[in-house]
PDB file of N, CA and C in Angstrom:
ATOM      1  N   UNK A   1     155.135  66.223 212.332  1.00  0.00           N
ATOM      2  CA  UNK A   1     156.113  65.156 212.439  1.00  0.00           C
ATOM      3  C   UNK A   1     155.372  63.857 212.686  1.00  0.00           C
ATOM      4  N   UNK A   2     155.841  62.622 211.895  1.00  0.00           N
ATOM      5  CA  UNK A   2     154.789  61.340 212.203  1.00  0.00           C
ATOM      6  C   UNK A   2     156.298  60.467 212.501  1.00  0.00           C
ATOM      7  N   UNK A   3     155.098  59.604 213.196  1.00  0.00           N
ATOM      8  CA  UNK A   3     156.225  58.113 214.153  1.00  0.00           C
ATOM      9  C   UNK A   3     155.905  57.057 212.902  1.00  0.00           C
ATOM     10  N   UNK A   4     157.606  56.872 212.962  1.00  0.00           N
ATOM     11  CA  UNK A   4     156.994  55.783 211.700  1.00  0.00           C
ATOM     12  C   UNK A   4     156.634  54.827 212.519  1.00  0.00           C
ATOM     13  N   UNK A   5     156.237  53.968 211.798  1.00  0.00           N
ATOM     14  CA  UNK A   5     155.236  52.088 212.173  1.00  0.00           C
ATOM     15  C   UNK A   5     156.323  51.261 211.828  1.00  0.00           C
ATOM     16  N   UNK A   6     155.921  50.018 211.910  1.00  0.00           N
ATOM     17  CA  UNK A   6     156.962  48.744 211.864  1.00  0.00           C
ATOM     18  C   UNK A   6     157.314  48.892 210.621  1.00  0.00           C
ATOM     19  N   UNK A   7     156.409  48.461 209.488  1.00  0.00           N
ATOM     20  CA  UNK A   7     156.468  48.364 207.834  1.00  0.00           C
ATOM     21  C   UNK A   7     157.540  49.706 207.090  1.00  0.00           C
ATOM     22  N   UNK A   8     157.560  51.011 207.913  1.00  0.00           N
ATOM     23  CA  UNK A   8     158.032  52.135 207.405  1.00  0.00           C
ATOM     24  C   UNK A   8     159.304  52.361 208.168  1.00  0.00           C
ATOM     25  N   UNK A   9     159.486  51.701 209.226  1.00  0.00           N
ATOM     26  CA  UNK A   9     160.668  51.443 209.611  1.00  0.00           C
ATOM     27  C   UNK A   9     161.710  50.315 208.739  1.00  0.00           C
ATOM     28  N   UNK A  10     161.044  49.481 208.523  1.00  0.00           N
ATOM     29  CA  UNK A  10     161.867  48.364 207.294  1.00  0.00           C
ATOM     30  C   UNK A  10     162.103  48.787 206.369  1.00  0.00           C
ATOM     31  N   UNK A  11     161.462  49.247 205.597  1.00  0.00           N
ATOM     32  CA  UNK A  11     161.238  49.667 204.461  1.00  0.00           C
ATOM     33  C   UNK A  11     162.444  50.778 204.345  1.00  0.00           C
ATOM     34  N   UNK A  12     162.542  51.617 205.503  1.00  0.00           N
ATOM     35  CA  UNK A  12     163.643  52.681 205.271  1.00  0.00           C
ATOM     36  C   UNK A  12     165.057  52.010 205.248  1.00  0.00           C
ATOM     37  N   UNK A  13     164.949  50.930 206.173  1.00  0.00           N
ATOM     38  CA  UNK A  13     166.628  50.214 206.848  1.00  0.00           C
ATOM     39  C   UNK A  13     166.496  49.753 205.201  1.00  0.00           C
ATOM     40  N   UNK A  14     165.783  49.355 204.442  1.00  0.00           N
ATOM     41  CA  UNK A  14     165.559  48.865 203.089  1.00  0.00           C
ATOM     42  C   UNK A  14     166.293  49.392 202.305  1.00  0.00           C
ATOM     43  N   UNK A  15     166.245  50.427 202.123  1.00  0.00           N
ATOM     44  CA  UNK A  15     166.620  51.984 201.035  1.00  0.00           C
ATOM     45  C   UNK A  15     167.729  52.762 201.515  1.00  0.00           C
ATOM     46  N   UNK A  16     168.454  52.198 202.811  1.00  0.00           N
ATOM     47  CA  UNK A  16     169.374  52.729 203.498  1.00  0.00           C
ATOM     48  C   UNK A  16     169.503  53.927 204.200  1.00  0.00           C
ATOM     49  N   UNK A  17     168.170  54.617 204.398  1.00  0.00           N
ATOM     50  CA  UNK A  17     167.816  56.064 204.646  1.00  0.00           C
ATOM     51  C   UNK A  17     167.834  55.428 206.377  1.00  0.00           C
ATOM     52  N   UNK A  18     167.962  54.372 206.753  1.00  0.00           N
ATOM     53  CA  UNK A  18     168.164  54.107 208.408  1.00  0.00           C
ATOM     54  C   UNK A  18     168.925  53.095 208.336  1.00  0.00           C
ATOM     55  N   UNK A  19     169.730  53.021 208.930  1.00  0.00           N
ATOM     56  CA  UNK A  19     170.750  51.868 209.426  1.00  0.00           C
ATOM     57  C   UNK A  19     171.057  51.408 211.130  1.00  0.00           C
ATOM     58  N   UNK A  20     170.678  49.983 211.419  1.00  0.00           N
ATOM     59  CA  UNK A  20     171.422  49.694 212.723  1.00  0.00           C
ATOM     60  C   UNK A  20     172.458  48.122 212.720  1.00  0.00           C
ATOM     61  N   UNK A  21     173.055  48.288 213.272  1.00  0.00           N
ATOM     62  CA  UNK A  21     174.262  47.222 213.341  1.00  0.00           C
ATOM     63  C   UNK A  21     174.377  47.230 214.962  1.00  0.00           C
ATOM     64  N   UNK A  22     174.383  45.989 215.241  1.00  0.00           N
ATOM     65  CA  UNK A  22     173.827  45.350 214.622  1.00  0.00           C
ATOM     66  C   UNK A  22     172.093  45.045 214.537  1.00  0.00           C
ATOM     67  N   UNK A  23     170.911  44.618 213.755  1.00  0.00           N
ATOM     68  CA  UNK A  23     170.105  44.524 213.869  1.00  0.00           C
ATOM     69  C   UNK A  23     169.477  43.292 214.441  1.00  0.00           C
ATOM     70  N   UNK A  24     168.293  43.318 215.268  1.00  0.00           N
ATOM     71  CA  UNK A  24     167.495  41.936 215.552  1.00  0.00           C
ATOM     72  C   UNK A  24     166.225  42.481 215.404  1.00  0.00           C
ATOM     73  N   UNK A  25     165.524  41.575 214.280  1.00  0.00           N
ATOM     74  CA  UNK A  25     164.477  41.834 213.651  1.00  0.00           C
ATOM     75  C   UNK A  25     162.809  41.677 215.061  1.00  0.00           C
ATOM     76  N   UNK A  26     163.460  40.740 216.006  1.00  0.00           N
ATOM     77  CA  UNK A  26     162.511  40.365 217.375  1.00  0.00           C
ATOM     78  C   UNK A  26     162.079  41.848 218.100  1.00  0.00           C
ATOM     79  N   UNK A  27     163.050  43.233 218.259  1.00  0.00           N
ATOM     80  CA  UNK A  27     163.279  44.155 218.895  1.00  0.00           C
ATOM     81  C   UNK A  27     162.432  44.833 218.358  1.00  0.00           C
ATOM     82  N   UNK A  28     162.174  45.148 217.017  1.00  0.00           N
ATOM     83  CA  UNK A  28     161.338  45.774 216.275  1.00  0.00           C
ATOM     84  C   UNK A  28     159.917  45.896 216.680  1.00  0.00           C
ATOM     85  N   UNK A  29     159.299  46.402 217.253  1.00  0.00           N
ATOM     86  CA  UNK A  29     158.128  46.894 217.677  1.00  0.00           C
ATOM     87  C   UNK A  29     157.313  47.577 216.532  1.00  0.00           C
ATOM     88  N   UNK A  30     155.552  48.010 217.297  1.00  0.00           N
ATOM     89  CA  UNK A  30     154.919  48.452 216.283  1.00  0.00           C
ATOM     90  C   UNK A  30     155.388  49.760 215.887  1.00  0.00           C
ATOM     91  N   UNK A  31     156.397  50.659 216.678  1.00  0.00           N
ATOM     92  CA  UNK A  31     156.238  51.956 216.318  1.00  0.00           C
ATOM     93  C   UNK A  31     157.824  51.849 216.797  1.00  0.00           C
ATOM     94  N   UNK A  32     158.631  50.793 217.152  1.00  0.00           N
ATOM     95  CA  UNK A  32     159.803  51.605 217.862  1.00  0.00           C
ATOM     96  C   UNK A  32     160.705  50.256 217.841  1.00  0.00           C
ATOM     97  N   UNK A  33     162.374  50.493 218.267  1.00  0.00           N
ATOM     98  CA  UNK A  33     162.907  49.719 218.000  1.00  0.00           C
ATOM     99  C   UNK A  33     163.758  49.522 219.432  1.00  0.00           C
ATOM    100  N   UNK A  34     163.351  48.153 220.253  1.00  0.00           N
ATOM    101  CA  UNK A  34     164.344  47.965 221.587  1.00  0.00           C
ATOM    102  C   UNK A  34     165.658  48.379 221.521  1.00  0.00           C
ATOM    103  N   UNK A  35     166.829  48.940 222.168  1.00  0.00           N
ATOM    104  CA  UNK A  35     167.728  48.904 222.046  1.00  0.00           C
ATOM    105  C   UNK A  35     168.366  48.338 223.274  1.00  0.00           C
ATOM    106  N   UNK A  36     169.987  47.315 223.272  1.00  0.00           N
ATOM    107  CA  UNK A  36     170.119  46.842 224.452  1.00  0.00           C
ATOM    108  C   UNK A  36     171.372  47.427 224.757  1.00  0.00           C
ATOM    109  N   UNK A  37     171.809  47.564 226.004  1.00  0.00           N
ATOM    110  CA  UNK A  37     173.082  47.694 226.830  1.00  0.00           C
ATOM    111  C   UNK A  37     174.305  46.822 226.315  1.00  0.00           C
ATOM    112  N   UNK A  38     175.362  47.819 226.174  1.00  0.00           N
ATOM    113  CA  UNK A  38     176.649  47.639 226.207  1.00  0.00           C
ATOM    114  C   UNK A  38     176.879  46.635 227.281  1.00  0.00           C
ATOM    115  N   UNK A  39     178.592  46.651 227.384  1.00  0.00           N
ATOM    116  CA  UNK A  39     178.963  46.556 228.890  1.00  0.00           C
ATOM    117  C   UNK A  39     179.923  47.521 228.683  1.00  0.00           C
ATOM    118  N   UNK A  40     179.631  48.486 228.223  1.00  0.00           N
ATOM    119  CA  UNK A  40     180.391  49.728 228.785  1.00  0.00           C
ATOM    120  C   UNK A  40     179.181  51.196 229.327  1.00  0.00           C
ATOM    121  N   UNK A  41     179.544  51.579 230.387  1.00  0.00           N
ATOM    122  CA  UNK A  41     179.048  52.834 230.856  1.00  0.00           C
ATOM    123  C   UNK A  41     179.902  53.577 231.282  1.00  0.00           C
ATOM    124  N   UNK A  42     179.376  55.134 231.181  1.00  0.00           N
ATOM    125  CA  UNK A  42     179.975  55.826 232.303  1.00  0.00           C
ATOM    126  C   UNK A  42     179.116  56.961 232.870  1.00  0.00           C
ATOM    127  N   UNK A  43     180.295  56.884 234.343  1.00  0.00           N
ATOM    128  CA  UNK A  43     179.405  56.791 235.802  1.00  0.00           C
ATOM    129  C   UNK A  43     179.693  58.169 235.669  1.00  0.00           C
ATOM    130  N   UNK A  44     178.935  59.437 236.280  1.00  0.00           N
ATOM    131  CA  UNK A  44     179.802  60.324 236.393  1.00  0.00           C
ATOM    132  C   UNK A  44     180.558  60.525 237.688  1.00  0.00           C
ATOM    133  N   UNK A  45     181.738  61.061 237.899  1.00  0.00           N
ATOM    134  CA  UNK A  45     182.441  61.163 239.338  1.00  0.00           C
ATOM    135  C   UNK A  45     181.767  61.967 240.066  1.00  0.00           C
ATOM    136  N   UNK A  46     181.735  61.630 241.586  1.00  0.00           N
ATOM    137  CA  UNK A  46     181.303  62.998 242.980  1.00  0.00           C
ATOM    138  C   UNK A  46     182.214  64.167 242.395  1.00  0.00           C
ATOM    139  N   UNK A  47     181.636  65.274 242.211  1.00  0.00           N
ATOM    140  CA  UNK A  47     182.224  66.566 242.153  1.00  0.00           C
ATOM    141  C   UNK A  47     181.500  67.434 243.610  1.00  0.00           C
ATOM    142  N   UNK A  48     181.685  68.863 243.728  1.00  0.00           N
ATOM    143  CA  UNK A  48     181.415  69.495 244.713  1.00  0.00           C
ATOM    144  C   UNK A  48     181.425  70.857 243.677  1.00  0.00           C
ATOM    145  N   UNK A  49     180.944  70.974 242.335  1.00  0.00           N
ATOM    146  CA  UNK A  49     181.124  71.981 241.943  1.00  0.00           C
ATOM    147  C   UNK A  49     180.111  72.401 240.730  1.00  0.00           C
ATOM    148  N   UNK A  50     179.404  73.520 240.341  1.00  0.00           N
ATOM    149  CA  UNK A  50     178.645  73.546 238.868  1.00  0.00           C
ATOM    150  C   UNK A  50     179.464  73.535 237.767  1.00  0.00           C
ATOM    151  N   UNK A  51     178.837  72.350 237.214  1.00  0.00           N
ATOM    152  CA  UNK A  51     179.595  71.574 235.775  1.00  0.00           C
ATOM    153  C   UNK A  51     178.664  72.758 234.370  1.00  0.00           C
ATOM    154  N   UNK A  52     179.682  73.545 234.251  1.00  0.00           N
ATOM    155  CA  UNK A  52     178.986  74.730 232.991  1.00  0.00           C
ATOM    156  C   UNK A  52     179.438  73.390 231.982  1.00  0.00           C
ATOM    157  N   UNK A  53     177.991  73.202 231.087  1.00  0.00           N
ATOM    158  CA  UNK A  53     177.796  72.577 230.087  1.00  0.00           C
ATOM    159  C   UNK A  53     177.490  73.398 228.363  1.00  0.00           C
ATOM    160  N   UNK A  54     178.547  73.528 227.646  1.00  0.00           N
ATOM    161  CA  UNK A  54     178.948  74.025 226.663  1.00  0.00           C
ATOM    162  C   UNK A  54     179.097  73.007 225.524  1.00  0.00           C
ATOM    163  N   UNK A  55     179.361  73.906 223.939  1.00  0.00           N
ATOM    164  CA  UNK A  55     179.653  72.406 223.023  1.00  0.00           C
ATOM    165  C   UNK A  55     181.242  71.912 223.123  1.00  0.00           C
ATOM    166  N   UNK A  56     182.129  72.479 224.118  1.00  0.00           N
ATOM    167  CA  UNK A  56     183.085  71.994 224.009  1.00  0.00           C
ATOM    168  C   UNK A  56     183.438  70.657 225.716  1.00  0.00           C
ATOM    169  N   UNK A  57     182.433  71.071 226.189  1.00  0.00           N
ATOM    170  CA  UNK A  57     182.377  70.155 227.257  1.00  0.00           C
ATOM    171  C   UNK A  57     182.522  68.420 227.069  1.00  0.00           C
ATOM    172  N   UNK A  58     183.698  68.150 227.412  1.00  0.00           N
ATOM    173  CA  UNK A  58     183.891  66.693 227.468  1.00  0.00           C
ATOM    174  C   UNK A  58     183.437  65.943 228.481  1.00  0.00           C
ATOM    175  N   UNK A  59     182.433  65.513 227.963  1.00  0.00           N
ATOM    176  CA  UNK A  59     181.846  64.673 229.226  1.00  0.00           C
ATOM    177  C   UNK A  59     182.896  63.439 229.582  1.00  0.00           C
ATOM    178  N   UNK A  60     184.251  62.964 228.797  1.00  0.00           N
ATOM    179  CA  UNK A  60     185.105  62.475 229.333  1.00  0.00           C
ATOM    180  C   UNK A  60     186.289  62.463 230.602  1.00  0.00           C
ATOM    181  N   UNK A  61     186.023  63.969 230.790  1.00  0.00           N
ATOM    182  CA  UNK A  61     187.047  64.618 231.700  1.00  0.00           C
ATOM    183  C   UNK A  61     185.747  64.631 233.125  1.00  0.00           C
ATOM    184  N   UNK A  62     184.485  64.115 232.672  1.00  0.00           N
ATOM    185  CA  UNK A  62     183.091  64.173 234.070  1.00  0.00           C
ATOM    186  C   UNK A  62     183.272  63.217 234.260  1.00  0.00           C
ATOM    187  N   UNK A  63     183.398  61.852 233.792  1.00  0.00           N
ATOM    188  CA  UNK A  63     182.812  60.361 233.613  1.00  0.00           C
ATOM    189  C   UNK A  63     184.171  59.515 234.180  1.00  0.00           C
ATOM    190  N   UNK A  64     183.864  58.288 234.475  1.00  0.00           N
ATOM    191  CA  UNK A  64     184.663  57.148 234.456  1.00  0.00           C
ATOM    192  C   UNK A  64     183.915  56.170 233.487  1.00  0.00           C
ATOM    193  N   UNK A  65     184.920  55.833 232.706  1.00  0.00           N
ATOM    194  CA  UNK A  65     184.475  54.905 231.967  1.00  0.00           C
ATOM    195  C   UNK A  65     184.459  53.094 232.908  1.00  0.00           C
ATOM    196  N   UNK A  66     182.997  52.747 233.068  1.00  0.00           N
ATOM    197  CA  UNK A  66     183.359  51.629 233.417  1.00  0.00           C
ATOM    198  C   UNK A  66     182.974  50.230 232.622  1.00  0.00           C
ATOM    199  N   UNK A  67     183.590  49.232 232.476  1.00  0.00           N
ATOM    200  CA  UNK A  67     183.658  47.327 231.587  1.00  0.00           C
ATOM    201  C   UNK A  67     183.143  46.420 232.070  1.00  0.00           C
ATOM    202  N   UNK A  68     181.822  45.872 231.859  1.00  0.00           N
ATOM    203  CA  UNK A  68     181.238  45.322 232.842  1.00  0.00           C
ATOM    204  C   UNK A  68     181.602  43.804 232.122  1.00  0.00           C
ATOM    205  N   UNK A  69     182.300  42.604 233.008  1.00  0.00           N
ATOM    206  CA  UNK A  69     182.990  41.660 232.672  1.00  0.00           C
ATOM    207  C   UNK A  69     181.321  40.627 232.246  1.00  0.00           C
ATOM    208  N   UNK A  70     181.290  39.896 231.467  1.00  0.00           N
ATOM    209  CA  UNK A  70     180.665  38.989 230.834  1.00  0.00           C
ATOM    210  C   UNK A  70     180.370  38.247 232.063  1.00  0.00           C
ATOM    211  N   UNK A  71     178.796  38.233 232.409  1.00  0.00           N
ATOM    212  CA  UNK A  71     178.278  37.693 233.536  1.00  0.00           C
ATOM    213  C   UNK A  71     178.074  38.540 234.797  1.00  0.00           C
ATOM    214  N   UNK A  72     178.183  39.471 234.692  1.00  0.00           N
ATOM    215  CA  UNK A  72     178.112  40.673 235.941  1.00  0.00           C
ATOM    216  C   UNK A  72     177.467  41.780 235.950  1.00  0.00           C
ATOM    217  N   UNK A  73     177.370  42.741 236.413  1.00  0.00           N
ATOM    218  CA  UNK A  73     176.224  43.787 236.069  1.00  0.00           C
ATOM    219  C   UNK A  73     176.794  44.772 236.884  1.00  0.00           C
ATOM    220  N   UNK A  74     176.254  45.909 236.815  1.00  0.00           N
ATOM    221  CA  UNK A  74     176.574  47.440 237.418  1.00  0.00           C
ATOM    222  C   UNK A  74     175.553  47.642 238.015  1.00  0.00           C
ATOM    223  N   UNK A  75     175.897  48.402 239.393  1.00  0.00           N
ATOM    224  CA  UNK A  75     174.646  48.333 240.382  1.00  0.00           C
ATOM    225  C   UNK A  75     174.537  49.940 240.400  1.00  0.00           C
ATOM    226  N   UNK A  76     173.518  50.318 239.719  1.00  0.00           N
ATOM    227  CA  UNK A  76     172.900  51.908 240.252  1.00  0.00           C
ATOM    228  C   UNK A  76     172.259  52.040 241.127  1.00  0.00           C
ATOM    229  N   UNK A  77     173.128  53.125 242.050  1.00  0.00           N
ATOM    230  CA  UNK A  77     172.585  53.701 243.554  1.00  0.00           C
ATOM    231  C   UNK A  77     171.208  54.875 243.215  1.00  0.00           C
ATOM    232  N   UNK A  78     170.601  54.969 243.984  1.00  0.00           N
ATOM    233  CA  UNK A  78     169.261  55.943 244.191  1.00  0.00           C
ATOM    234  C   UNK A  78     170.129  57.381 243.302  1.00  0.00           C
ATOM    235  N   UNK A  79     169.924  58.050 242.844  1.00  0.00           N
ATOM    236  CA  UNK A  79     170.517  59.555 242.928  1.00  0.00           C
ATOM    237  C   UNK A  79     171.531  59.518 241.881  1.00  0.00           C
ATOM    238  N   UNK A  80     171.943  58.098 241.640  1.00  0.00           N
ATOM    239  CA  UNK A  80     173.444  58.020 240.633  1.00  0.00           C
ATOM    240  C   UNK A  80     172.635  58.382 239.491  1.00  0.00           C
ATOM    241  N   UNK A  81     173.770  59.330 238.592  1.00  0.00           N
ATOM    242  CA  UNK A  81     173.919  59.119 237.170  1.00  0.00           C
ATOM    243  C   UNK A  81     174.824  58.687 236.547  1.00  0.00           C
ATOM    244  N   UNK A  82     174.355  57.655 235.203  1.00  0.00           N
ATOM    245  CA  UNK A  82     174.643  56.729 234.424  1.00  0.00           C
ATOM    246  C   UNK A  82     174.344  56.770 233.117  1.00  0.00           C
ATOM    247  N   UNK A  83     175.470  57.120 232.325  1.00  0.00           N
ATOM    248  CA  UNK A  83     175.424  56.899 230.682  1.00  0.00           C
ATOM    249  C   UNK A  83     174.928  55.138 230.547  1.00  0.00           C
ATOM    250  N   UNK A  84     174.929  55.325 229.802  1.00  0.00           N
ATOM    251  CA  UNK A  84     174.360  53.646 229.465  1.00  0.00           C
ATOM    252  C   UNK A  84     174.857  53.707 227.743  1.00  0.00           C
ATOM    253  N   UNK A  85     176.012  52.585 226.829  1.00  0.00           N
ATOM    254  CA  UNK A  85     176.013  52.858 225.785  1.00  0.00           C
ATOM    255  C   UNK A  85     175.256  51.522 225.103  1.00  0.00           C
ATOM    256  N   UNK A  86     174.621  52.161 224.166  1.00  0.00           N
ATOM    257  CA  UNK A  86     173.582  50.687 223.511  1.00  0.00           C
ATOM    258  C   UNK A  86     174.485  49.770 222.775  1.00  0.00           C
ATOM    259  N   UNK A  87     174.330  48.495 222.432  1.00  0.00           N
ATOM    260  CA  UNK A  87     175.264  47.579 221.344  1.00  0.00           C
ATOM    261  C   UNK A  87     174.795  47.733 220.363  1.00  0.00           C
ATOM    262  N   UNK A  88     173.641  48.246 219.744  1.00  0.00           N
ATOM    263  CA  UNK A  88     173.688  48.950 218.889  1.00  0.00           C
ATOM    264  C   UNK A  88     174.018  50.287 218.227  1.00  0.00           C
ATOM    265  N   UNK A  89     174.578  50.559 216.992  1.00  0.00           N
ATOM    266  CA  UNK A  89     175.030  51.800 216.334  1.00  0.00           C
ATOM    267  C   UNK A  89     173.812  52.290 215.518  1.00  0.00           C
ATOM    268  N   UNK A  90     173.261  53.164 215.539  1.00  0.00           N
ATOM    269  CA  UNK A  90     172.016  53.972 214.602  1.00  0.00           C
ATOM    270  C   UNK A  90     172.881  54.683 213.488  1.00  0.00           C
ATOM    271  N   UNK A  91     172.319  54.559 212.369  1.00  0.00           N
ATOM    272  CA  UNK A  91     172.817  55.327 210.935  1.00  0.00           C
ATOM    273  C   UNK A  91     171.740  55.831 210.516  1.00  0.00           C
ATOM    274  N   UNK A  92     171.553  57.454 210.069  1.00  0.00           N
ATOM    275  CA  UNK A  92     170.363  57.919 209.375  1.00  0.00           C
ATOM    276  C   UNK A  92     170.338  58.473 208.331  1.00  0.00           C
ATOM    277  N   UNK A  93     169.552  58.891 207.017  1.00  0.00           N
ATOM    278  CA  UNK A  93     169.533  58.791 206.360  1.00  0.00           C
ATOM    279  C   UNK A  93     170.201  60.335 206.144  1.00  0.00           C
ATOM    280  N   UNK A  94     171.039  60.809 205.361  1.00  0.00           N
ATOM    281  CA  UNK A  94     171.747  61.870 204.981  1.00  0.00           C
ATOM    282  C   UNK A  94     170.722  62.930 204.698  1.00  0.00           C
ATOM    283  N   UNK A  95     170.697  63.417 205.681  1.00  0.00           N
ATOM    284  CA  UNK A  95     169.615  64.686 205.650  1.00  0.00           C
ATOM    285  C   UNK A  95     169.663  65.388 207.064  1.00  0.00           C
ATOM    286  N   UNK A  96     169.741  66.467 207.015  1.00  0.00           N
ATOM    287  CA  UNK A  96     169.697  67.170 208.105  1.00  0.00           C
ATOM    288  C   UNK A  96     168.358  66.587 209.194  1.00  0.00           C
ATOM    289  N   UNK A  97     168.350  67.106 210.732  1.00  0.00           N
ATOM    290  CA  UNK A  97     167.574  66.260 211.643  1.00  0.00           C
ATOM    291  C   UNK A  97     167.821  67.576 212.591  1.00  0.00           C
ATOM    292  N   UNK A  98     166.476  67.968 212.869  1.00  0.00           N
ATOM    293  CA  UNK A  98     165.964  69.047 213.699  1.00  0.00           C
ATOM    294  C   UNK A  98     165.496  68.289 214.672  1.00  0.00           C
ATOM    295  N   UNK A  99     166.107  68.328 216.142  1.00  0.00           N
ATOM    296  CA  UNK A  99     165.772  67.896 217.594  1.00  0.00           C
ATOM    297  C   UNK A  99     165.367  68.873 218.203  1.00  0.00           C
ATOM    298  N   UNK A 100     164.243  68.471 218.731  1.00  0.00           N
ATOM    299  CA  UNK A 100     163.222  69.308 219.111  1.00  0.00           C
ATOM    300  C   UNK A 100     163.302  68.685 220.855  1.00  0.00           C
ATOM    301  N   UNK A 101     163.397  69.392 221.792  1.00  0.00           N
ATOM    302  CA  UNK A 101     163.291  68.944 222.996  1.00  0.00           C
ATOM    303  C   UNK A 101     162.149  68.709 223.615  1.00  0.00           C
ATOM    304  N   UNK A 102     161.930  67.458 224.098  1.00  0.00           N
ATOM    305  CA  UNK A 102     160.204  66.804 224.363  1.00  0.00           C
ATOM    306  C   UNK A 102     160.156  65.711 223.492  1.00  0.00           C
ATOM    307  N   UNK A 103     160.518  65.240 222.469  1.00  0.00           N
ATOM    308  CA  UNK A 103     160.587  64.602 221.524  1.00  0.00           C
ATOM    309  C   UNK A 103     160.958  63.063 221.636  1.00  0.00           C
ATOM    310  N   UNK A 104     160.646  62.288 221.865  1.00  0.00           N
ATOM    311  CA  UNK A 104     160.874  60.765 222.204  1.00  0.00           C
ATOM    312  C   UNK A 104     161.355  59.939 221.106  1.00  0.00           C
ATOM    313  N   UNK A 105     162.173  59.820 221.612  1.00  0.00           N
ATOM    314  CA  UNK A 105     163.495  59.130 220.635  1.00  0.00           C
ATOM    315  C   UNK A 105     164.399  57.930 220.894  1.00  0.00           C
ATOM    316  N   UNK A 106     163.929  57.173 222.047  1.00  0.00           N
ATOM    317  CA  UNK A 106     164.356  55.894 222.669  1.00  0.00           C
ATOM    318  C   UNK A 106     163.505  55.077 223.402  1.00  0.00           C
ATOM    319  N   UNK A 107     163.693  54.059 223.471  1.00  0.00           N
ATOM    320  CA  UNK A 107     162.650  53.436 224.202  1.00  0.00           C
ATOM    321  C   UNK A 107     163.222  52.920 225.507  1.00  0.00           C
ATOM    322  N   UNK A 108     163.252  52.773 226.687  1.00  0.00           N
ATOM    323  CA  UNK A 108     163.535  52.400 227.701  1.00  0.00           C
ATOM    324  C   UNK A 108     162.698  51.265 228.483  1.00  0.00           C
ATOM    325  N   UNK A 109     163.161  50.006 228.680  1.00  0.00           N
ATOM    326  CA  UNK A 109     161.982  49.114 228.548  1.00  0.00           C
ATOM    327  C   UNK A 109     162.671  48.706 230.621  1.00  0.00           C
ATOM    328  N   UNK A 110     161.764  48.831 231.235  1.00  0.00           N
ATOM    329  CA  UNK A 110     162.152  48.379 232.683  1.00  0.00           C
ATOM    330  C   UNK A 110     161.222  46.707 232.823  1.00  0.00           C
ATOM    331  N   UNK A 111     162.403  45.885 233.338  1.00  0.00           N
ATOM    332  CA  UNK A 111     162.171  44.427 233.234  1.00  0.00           C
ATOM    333  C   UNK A 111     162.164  44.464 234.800  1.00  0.00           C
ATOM    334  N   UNK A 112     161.322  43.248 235.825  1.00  0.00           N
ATOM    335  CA  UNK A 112     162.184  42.766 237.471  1.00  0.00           C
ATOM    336  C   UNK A 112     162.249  41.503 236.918  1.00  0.00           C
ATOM    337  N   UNK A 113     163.090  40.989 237.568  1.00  0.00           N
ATOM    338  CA  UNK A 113     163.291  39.207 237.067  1.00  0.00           C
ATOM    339  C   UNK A 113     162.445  38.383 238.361  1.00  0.00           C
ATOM    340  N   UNK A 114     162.158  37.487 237.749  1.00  0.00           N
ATOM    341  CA  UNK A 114     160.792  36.797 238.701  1.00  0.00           C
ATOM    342  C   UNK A 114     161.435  36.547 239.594  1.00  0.00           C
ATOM    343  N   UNK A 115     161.219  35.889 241.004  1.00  0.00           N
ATOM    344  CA  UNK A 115     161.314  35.984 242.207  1.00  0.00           C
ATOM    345  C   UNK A 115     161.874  37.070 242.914  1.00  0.00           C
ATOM    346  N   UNK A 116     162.542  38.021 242.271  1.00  0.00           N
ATOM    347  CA  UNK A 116     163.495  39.371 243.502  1.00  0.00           C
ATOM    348  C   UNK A 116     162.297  39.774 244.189  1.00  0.00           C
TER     349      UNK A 116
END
């Protein structure tokens, strides 16, 4: 299995075999593509119980969906889990896609803002 590069990443969004909407050509890295935050997440609720995870499991009936208002932010506690949905949509090229677990498939970029 090879990581595509910048040039073979274009080249595919090119030929339509990859699609993102929306795109910013700045995000594009040598091997990978930034993706940014919604303002929608969801949190999952305190339970007290083992959540059996199946393909019919709705992680909607686990989660609160929460709207983070324009100018505000969501504060994650130590221990919390948090969906995070990107503003971007990924489209791939019509062909089956074998996920292999271990496999790095997002990029997660951790920023601090100067003075905190």
């Amino acid at each position: 299995m090879a990581v595509l590069g910048r040039e073979a990443i274009l080249q595919a969004m090119e030929s339509g075999a990859i699609g993102v909407t929306p795109f910013d050509r700045e995000r594009l890295g040598p091997a990978s593509l930034d993706l940014t935050l919604a303002r929608t997440f969801r949190v999952f609720r305190k339970v007290h119980q083992v959540i059996d995870v199946y393909e019919h499991t709705d992680y909607r009936e686990l989660t609160e969906k929460i709207e983070v208002p324009d100018g505000e932010h969501i504060l994650i506690m130590p221990g919390e889990t948090v969906l995070g949905i990107t503003q971007e949509r990924l489209r791939l090229g019509p062909a089956p896609l074998a996920v292999h677990p271990g496999t790095a498939i997002c990029q997660f970029v951790f920023q601090i803002l100067q003075g905190s």
